[in-house]
N, C-alpha and C. Protein backbone atom coordinates (compact mmCIF):
# COMPACT_ATOMS: atom_id res chain seq x y z
N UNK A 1 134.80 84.58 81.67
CA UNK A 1 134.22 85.42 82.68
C UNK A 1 135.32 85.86 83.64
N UNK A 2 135.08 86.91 83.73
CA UNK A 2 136.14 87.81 84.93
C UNK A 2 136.28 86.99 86.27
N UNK A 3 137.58 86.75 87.22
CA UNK A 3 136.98 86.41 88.27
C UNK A 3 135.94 86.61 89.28
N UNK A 4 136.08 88.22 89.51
CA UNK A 4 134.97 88.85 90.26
C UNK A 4 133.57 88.56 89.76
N UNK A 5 133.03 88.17 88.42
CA UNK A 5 132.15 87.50 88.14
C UNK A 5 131.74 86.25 88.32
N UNK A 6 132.79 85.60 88.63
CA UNK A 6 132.73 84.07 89.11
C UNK A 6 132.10 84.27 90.49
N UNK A 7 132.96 85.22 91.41
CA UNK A 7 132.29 85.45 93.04
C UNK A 7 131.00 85.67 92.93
N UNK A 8 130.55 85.98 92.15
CA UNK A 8 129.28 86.79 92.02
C UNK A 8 128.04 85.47 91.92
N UNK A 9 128.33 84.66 91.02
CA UNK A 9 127.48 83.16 91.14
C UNK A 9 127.78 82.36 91.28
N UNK A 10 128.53 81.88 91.89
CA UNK A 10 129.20 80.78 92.68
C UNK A 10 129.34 81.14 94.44
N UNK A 11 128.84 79.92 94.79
CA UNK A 11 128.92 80.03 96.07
C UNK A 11 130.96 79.85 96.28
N UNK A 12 131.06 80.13 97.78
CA UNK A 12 131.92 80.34 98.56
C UNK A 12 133.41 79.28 97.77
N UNK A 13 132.59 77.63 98.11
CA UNK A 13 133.51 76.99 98.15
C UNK A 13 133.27 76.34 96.87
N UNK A 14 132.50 76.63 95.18
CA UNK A 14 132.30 76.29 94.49
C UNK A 14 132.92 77.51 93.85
N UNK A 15 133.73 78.04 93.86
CA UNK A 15 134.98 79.23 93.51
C UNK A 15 135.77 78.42 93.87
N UNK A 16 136.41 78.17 95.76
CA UNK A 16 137.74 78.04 95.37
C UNK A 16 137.64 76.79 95.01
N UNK A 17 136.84 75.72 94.48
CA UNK A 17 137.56 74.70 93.84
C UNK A 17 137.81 74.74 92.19
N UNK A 18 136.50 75.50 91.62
CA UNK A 18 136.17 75.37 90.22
C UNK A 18 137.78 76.96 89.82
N UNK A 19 137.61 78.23 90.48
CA UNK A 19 138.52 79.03 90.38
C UNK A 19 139.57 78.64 90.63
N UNK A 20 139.88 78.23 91.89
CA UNK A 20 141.14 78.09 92.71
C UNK A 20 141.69 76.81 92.59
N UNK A 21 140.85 75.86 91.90
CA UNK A 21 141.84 74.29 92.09
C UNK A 21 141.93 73.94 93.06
N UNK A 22 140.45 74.36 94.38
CA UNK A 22 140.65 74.07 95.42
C UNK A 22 140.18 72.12 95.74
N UNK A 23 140.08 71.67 96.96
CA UNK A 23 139.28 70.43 96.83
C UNK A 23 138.44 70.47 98.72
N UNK A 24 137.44 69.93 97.80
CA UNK A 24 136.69 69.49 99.06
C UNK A 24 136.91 68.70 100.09
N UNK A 25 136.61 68.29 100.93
CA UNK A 25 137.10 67.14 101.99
C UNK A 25 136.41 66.31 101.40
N UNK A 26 137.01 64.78 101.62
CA UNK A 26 136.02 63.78 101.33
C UNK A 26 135.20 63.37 102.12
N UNK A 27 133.92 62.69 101.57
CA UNK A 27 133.17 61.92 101.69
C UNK A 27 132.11 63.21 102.97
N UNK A 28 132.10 64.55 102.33
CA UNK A 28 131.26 65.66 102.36
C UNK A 28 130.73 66.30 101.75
N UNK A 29 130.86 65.88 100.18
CA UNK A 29 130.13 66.52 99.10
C UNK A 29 128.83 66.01 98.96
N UNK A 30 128.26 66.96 98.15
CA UNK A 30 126.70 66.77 97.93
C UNK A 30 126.82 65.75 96.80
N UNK A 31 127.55 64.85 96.20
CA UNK A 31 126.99 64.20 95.56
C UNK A 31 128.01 62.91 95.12
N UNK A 32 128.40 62.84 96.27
CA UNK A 32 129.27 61.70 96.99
C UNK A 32 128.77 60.41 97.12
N UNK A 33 127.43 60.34 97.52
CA UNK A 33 126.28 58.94 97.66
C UNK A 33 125.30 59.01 97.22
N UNK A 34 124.74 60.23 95.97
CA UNK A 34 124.35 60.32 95.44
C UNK A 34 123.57 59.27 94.39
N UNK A 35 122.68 58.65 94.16
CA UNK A 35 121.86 58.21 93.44
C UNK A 35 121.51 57.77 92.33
N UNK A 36 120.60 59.60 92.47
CA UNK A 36 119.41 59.08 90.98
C UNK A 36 120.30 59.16 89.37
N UNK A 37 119.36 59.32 89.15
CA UNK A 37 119.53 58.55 87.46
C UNK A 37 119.55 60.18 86.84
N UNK A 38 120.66 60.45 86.27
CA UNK A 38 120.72 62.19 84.87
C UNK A 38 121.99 61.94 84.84
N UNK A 39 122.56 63.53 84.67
CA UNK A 39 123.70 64.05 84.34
C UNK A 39 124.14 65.17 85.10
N UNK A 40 125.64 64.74 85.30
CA UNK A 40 126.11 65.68 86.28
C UNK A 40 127.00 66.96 85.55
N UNK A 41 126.25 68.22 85.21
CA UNK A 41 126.97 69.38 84.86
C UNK A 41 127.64 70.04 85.38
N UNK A 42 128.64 70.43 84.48
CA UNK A 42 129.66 71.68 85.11
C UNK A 42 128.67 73.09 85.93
N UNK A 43 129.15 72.97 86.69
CA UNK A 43 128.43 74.09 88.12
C UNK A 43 128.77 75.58 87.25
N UNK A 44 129.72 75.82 86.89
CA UNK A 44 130.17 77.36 86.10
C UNK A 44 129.20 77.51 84.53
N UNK A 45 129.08 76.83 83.68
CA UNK A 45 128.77 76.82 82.71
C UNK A 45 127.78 76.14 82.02
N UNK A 46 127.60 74.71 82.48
CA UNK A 46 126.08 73.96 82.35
C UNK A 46 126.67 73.09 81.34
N UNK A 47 128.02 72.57 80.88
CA UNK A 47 128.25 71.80 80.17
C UNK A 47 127.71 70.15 81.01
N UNK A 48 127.26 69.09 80.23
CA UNK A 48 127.18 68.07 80.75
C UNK A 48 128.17 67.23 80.71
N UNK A 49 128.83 67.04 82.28
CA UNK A 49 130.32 65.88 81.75
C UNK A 49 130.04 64.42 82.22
N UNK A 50 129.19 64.46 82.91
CA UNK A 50 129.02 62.52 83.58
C UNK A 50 127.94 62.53 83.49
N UNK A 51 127.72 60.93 83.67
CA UNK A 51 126.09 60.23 83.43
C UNK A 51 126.29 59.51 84.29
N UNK A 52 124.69 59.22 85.19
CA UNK A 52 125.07 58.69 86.54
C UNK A 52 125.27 57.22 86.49
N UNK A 53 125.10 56.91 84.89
CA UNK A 53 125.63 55.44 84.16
C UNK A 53 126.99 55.26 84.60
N UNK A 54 127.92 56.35 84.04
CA UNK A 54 129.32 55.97 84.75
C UNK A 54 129.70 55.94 86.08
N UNK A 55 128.75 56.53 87.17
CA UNK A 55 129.24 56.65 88.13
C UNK A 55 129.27 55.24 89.19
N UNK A 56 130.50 55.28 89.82
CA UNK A 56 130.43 54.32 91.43
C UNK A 56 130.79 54.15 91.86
N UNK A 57 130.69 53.58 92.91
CA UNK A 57 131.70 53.75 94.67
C UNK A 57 132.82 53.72 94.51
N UNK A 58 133.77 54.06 94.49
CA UNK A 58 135.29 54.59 94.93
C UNK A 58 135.90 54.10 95.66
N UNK A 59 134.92 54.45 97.03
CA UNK A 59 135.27 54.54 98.10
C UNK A 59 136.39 55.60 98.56
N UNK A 60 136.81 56.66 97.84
CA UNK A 60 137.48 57.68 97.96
C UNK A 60 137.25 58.86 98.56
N UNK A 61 136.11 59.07 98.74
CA UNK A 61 135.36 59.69 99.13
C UNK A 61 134.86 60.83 98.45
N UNK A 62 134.97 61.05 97.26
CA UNK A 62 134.57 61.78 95.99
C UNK A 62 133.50 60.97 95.21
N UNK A 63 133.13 61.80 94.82
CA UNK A 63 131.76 61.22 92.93
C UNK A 63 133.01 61.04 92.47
N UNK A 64 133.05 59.31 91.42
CA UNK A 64 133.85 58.76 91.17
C UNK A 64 133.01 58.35 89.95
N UNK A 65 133.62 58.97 88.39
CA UNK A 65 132.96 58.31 87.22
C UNK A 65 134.19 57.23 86.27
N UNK A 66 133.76 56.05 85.74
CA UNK A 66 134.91 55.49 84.48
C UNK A 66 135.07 56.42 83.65
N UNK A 67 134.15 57.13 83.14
CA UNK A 67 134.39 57.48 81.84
C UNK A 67 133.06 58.89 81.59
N UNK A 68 133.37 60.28 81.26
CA UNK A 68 132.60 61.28 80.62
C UNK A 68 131.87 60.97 79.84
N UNK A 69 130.69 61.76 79.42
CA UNK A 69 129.75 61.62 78.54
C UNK A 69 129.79 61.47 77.34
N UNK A 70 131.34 62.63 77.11
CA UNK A 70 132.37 62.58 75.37
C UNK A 70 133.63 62.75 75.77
N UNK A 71 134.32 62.63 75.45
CA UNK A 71 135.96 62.55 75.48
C UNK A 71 136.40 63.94 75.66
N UNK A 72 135.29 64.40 74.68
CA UNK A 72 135.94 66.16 74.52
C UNK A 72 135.64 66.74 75.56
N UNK A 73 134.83 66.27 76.45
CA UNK A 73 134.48 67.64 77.07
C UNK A 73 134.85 67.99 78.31
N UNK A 74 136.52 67.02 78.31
CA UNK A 74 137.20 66.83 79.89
C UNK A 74 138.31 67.03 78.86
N UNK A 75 139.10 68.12 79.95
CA UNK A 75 140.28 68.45 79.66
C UNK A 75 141.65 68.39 81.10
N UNK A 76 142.65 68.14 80.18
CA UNK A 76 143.47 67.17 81.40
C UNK A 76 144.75 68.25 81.64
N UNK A 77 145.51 68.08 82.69
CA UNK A 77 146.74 68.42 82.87
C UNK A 77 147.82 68.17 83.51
N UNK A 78 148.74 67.90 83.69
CA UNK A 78 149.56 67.46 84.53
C UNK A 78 149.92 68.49 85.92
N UNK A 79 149.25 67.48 87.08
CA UNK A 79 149.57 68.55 88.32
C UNK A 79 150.77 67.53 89.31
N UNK A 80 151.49 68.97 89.53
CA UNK A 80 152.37 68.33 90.53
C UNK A 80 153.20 69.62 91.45
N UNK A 81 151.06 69.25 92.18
CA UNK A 81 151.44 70.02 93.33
C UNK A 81 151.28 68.78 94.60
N UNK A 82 151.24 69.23 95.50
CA UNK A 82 151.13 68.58 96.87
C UNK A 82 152.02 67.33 96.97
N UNK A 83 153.24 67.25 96.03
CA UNK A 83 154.37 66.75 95.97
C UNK A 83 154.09 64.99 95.60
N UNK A 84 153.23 65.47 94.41
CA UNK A 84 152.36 64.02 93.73
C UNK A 84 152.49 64.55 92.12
N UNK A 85 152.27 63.72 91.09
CA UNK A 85 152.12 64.23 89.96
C UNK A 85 150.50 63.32 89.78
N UNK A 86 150.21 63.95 89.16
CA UNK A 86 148.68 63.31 88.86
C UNK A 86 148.02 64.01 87.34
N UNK A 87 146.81 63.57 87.05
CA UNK A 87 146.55 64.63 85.97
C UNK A 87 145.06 65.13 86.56
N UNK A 88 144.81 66.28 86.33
CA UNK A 88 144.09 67.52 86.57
C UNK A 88 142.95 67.10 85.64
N UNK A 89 141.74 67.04 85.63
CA UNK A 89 140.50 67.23 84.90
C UNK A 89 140.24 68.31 85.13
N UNK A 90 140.04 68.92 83.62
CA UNK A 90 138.79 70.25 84.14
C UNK A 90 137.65 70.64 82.85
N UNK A 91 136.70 71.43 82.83
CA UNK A 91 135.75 71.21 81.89
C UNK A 91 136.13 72.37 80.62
N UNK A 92 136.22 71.61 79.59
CA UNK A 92 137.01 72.18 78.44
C UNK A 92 135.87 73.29 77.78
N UNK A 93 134.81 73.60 78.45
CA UNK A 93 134.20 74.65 77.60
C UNK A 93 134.75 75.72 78.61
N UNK A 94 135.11 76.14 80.19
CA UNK A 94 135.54 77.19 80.52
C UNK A 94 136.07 77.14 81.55
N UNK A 95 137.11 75.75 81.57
CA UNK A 95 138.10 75.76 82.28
C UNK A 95 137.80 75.25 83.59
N UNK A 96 136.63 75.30 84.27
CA UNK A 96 136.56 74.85 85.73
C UNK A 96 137.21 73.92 86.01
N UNK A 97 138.28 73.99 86.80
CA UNK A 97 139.28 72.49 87.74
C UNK A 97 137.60 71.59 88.15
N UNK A 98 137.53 70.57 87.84
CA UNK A 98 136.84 69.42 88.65
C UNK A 98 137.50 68.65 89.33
N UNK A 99 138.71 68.36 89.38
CA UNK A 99 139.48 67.16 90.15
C UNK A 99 140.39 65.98 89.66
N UNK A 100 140.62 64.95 89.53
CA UNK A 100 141.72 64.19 89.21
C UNK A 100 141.41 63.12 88.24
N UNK A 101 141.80 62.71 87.86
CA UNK A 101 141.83 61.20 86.82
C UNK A 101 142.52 60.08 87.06
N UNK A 102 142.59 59.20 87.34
CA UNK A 102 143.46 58.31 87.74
C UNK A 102 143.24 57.25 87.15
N UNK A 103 144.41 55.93 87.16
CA UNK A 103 144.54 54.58 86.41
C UNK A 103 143.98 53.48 87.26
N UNK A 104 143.10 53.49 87.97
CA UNK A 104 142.54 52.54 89.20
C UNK A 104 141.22 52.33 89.25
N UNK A 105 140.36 52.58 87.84
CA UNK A 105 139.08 52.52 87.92
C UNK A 105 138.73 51.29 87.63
N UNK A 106 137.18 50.69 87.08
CA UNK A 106 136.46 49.69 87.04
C UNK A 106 136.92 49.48 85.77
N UNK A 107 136.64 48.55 85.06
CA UNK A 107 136.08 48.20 83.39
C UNK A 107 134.78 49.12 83.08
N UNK A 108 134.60 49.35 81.84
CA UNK A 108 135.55 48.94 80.67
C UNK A 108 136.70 49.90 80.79
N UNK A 109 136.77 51.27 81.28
CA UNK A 109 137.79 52.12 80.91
C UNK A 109 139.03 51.89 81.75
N UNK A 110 138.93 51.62 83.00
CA UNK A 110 140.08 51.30 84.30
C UNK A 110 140.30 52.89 84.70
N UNK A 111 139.89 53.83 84.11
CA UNK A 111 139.83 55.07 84.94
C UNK A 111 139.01 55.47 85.64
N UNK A 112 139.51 56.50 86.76
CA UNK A 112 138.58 56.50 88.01
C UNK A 112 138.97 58.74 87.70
N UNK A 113 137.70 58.90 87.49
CA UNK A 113 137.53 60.12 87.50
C UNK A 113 137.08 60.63 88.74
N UNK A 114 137.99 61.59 89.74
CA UNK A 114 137.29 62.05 91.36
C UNK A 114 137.31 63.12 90.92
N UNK A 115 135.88 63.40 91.00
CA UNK A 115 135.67 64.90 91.10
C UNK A 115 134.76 65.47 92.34
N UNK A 116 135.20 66.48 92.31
CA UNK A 116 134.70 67.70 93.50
C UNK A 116 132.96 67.70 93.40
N UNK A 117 131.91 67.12 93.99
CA UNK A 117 130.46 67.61 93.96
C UNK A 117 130.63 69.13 93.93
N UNK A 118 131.65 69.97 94.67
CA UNK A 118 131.01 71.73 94.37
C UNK A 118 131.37 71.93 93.02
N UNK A 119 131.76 71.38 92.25
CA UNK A 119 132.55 71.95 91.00
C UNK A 119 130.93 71.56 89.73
N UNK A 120 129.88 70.31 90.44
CA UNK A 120 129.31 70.22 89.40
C UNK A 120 127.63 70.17 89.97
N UNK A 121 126.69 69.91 89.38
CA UNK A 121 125.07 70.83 89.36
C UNK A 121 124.68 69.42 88.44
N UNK A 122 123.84 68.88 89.18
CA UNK A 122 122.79 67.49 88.79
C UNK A 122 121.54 67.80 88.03
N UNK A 123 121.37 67.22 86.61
CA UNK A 123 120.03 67.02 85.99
C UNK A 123 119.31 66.07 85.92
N UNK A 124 118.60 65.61 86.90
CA UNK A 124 117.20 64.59 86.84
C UNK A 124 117.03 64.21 85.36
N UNK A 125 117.31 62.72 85.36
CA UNK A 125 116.69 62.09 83.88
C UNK A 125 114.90 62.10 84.24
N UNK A 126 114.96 63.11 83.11
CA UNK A 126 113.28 62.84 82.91
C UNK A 126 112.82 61.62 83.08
N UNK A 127 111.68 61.44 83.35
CA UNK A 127 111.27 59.92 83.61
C UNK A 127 110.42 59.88 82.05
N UNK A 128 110.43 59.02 81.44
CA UNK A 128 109.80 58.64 80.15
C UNK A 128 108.35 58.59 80.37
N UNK A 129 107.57 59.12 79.89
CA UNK A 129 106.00 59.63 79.74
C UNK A 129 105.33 58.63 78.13
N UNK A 130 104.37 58.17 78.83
CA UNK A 130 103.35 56.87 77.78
C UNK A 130 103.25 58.15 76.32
């Protein structure tokens, strides 16, 4: 999608992070202390990358997951801007930057995935019906 199409359905600051590689402030995102029980999709495209199985406190002040839903569907890069090297997550069906990956997570994986709440759009696990 064109950028000017991105402006077009994406709010303000869910561009410049998912477009721009921007980041949110912490511990101000919508889904920072977040909860319930689904899956957290890519905000641009509707891919599903976390389950609120992987998710938990950080304390970073980001949604903090061990581990994606599939391997594939997080794509990485080496950033070394803000005079840090780190690696870049972003969602491999159309590119949206989500935020960082790091070696400091829980078991089983020890990675700590911070990602941006504007970068991603929550699906309620159905509740199971008799």
């Amino acid at each position: 999608m064109e950028n000017q199409n991105w402006k077009e359905v994406l709010t303000p600051l869910q561009y410049q992070v998912t477009r721009e590689k921007g980041t949110e402030r912490p511990f101000t995102g919508e889904y920072y202390a977040h909860k319930e029980k689904g899956t957290y999709l890519c905000v641009c495209c509707g891919e599903a990358l976390f389950s609120s199985d992987s998710k938990y406190d950080s304390g970073s002040g980001w949604p903090s997951y061990y581990e994606p839903v599939r391997k594939e569907v997080i794509a990485t890069e080496t950033d070394k801007t803000h005079g840090m090297v780190r690696t870049e997550i972003m969602c491999q069906n159309c590119g949206a930057h989500l935020g960082h990956v790091f070696p400091d997570g829980p078991k089983p994986t020890g990675l700590r995935y911070c990602v941006n709440s504007a970068s991603l759009k929550f699906q309620k696990k159905e509740t199971e019906t008799e």
